[in-house]
Protein backbone atom coordinates (compact mmCIF):
# COMPACT_ATOMS: atom_id res chain seq x y z
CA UNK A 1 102.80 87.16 109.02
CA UNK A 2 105.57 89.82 108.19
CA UNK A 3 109.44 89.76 108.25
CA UNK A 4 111.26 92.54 109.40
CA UNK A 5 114.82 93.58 107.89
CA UNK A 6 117.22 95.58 108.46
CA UNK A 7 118.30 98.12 105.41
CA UNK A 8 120.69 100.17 104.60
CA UNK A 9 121.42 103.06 106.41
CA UNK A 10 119.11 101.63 109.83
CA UNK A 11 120.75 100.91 113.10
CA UNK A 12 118.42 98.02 113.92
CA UNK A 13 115.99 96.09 112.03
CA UNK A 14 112.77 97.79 111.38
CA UNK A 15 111.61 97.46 107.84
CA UNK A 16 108.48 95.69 107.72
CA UNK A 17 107.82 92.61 104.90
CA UNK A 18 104.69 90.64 104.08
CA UNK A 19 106.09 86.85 103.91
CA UNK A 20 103.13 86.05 101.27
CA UNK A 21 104.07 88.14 98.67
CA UNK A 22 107.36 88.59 96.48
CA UNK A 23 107.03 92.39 96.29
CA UNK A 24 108.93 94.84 98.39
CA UNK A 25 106.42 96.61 100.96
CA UNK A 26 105.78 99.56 99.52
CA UNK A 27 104.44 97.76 96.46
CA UNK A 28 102.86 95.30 98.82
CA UNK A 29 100.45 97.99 100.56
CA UNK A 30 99.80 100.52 97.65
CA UNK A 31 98.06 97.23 95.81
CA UNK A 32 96.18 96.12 98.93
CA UNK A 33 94.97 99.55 99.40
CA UNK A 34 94.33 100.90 95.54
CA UNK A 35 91.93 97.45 95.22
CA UNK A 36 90.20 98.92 98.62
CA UNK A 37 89.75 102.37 97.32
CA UNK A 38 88.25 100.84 93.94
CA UNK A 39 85.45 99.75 96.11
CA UNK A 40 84.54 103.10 97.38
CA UNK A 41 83.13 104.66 94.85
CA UNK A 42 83.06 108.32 96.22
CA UNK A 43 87.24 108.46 96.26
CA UNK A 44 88.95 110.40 92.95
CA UNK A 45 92.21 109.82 92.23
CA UNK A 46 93.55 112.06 89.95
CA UNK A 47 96.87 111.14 88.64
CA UNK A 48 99.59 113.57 86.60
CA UNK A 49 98.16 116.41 88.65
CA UNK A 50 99.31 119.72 89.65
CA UNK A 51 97.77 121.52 92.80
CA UNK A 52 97.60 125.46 92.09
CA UNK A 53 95.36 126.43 94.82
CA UNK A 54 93.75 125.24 97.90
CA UNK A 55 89.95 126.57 98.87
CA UNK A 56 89.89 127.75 101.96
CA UNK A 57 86.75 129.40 103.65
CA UNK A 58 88.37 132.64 105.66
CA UNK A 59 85.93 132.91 108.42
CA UNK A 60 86.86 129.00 109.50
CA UNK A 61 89.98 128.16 107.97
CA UNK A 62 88.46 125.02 106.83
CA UNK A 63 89.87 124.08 103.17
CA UNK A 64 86.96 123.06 100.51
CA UNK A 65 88.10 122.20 97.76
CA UNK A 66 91.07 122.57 95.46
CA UNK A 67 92.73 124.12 91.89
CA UNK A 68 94.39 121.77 89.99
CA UNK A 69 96.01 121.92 86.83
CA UNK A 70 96.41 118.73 84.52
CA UNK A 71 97.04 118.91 80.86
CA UNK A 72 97.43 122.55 80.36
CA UNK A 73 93.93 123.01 82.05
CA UNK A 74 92.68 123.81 84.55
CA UNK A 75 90.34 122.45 87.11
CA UNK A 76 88.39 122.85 90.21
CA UNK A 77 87.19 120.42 92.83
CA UNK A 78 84.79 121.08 95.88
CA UNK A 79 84.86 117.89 98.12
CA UNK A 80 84.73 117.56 102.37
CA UNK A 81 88.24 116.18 102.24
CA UNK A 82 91.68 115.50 100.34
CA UNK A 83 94.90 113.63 100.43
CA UNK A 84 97.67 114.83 98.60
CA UNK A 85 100.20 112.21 97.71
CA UNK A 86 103.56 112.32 96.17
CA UNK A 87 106.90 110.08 95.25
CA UNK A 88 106.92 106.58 93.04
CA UNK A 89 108.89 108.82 90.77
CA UNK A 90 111.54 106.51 91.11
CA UNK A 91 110.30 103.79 88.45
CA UNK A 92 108.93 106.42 86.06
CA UNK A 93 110.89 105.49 83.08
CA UNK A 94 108.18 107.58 80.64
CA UNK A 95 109.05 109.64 78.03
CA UNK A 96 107.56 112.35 80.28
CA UNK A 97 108.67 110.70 83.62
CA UNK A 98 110.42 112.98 86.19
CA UNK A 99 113.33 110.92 85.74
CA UNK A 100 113.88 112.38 82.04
C-alpha cells in the first residue's frame, strides 16, 4: 500500500510513499533495489567513479565498455551493458563530499 502527497512546488498530489516504512521514497526504493542487485552476482557497482570514455565499436555504434577513473587511476571495463547513475550528493557530509 502507498500514500501519495503532495510537495512543494506540485500542483496536485503525486509523490508516491510506501505506508510500511518510515523512510522517504527515494530511500525506500534504492534499499529494496541495492538488496536485489546483491543477489545478482554479475552487477558492479562502482562507487566514487569518474567516466572518461565510453567504448564504442564504429562500424555499429554499439558502446562496449567504458574508461573510468577512480583514485587517480585509471580503469577499463568491457561489459554488454551499463547504467550510469548520479545525485544523493545531497547527504554527503564527507570530508571529500561534493557538498565541501
Amino acid at each position: 500500500m502507498k500514500l501519495i502527497g503532495q510537495l512543494g512546488g506540485h500542483s496536485v498530489a503525486r509523490t508516491h510513499r510506501p505506508t510500511d516504512s518510515k523512510f522517504v521514497i527515494g530511500y525506500y526504493l534504492i534499499s529494496k533495489i541495492s538488496k536485489k542487485i546483491e543477489e545478482i552476482k554479475s552487477i558492479k557497482i562502482y562507487f566514487n567513479s569518474t567516466v572518461i570514455k565510453l567504448l564504442k565499436n564504429e562500424t555499429n555504434d554499439k558502446i562496449y565498455g567504458l574508461k573510468y577513473k577512480k583514485d587517480n587511476k585509471e580503469y577499463t571495463i568491457y561489459c554488454k551493458a551499463i547504467i550510469f547513475t548520479s545525485g544523493g550528493y545531497g547527504h554527503d557530509f564527507g570530508e571529500n563530499g561534493l557538498l565541501k
